[in-house]
N, C-alpha and C. Protein backbone atom coordinates (compact mmCIF):
# COMPACT_ATOMS: atom_id res chain seq x y z
N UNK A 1 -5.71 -4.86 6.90
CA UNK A 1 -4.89 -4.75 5.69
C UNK A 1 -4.43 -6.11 5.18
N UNK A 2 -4.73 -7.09 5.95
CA UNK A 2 -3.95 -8.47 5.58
C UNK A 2 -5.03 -9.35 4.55
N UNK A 3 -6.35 -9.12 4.54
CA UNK A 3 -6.87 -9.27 3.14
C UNK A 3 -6.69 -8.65 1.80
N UNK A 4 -5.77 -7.85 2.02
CA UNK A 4 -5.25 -7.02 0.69
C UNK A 4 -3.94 -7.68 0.23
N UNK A 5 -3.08 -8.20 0.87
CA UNK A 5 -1.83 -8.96 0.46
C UNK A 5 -2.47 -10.02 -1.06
N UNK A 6 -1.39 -9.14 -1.95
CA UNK A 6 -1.70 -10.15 -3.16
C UNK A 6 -2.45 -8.80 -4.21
N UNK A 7 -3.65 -7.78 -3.50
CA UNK A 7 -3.90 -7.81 -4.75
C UNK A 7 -3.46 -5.66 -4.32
N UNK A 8 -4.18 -5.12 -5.90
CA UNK A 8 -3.67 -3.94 -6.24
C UNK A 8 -4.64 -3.15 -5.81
N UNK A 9 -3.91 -2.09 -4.66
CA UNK A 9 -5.02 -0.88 -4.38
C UNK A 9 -4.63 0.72 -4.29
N UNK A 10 -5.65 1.18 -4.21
CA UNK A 10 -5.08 2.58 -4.01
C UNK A 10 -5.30 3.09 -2.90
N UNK A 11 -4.41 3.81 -1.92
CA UNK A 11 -4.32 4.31 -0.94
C UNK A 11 -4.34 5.59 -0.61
N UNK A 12 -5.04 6.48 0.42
CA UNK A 12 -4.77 7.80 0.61
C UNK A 12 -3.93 7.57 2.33
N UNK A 13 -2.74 8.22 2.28
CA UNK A 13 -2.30 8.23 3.76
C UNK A 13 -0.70 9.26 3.86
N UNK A 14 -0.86 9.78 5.26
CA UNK A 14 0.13 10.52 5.61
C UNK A 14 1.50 10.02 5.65
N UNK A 15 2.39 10.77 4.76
CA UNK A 15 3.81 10.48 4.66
C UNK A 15 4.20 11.20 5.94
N UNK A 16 5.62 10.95 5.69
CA UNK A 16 6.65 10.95 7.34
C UNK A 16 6.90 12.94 7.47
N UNK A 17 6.46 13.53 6.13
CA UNK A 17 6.29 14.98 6.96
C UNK A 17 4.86 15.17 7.00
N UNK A 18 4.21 13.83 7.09
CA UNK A 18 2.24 14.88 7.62
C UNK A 18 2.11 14.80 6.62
N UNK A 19 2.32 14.60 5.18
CA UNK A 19 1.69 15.29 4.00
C UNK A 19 0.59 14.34 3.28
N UNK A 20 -0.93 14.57 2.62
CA UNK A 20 -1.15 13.29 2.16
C UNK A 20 -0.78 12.89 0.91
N UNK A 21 -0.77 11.99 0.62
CA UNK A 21 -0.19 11.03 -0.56
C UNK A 21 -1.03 10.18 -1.11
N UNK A 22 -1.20 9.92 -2.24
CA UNK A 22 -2.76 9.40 -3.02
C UNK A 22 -1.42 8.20 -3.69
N UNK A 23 -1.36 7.05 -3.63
CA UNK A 23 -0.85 6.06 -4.10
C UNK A 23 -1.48 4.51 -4.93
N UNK A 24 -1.45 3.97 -5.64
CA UNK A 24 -1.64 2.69 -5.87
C UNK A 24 -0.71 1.97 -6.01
N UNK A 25 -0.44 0.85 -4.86
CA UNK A 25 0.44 -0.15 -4.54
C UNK A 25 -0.23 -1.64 -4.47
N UNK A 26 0.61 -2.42 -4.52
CA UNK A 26 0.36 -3.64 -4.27
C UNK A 26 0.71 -4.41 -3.36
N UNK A 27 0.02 -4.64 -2.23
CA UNK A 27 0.28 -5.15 -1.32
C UNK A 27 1.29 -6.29 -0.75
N UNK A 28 2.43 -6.33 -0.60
CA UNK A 28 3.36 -7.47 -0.20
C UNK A 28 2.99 -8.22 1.25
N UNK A 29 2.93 -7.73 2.20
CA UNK A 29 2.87 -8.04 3.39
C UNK A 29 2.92 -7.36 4.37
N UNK A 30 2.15 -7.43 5.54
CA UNK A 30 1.74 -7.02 6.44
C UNK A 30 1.77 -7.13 7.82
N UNK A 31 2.97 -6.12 8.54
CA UNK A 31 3.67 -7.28 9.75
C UNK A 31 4.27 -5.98 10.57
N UNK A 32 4.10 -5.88 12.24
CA UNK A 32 4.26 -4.97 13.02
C UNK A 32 4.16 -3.67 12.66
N UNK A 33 2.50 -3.60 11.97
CA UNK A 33 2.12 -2.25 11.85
C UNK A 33 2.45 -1.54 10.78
N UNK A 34 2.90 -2.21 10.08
CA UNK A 34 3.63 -2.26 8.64
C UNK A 34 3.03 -2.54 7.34
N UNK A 35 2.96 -1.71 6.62
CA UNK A 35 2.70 -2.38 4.78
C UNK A 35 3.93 -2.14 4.01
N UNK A 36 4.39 -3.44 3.41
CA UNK A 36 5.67 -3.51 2.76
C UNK A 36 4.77 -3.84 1.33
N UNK A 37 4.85 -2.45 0.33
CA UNK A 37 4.03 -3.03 -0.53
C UNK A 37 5.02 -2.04 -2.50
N UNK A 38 4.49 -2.67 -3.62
CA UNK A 38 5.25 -2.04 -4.14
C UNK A 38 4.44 -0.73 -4.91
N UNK A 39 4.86 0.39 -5.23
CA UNK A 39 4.37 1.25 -5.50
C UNK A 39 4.50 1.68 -6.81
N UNK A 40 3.69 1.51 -7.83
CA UNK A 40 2.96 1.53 -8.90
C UNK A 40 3.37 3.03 -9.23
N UNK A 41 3.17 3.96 -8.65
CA UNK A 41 4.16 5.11 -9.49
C UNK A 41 5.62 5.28 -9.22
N UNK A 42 5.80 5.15 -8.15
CA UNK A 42 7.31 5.10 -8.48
C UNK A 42 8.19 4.32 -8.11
N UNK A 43 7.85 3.03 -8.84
CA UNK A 43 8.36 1.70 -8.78
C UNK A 43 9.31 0.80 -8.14
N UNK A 44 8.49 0.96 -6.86
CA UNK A 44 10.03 1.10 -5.87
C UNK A 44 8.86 0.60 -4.76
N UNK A 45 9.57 0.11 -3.88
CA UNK A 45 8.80 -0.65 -2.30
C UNK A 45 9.00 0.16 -1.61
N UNK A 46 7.92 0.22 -1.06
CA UNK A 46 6.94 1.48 -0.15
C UNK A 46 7.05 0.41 1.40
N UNK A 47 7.00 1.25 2.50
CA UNK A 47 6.47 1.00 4.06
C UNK A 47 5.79 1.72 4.28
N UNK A 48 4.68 1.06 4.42
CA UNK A 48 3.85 3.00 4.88
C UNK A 48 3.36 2.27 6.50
N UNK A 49 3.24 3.13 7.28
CA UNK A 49 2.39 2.56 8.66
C UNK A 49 0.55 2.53 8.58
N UNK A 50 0.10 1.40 8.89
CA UNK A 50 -1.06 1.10 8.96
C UNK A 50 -1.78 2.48 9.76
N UNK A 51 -0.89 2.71 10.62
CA UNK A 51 -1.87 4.11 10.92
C UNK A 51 -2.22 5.23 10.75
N UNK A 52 -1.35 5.35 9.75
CA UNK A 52 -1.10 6.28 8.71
C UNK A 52 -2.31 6.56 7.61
N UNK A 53 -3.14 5.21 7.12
CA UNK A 53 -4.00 5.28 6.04
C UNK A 53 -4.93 5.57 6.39
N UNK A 54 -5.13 6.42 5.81
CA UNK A 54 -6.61 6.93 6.13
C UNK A 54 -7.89 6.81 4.73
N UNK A 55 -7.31 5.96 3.80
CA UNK A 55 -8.20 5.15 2.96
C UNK A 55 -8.03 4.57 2.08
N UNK A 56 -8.84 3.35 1.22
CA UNK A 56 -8.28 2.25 1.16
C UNK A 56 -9.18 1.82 -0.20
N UNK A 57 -9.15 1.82 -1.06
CA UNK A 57 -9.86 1.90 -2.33
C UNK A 57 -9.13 -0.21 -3.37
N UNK A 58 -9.79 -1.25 -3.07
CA UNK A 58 -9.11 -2.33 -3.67
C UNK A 58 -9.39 -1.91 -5.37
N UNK A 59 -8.18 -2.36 -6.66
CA UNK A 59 -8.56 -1.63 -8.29
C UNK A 59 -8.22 -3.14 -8.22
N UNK A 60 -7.40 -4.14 -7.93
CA UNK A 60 -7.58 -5.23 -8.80
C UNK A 60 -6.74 -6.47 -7.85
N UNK A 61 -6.80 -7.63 -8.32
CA UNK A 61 -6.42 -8.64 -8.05
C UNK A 61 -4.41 -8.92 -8.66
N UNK A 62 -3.71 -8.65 -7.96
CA UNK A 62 -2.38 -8.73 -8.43
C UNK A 62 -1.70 -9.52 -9.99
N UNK A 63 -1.21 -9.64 -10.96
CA UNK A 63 -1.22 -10.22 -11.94
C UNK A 63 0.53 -10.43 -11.93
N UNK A 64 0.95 -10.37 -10.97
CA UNK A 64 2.39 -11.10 -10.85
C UNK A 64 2.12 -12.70 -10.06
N UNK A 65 2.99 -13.06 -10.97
CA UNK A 65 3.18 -14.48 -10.61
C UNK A 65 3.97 -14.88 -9.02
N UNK A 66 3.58 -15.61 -8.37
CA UNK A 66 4.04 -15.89 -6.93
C UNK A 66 5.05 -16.88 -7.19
């Protein structure tokens, strides 16, 4: 997941009741099993657990300024 920091993807992965969740976020960083990333529908910073994803679709290269 740490080649994704920076840019915009969409994710399929299990939330904290089991359920799946179809998301496009943007990757912040990636650290003890962790994606701290921000989430494109509901605009708000997401943690999801790396083991959680079960797929991983890259849509673009991030267009916020660092």
């Amino acid at each position: 997941m740490e080649r994704y920091i920076g840019h915009i993807i969409e994710v399929i992965y299990l939330d904290i009741d089991n359920k799946t969740k179809q998301r496009r976020i943007e990757v912040l960083m990636v650290e003890n099993g962790l994606v701290k990333a921000f989430c494109h529908q509901r605009q708000a910073l997401r943690m999801i657990r790396i083991e959680n994803i079960l797929a991983v679709k890259q849509v673009s290269v991030s267009s916020r300024v660092s």
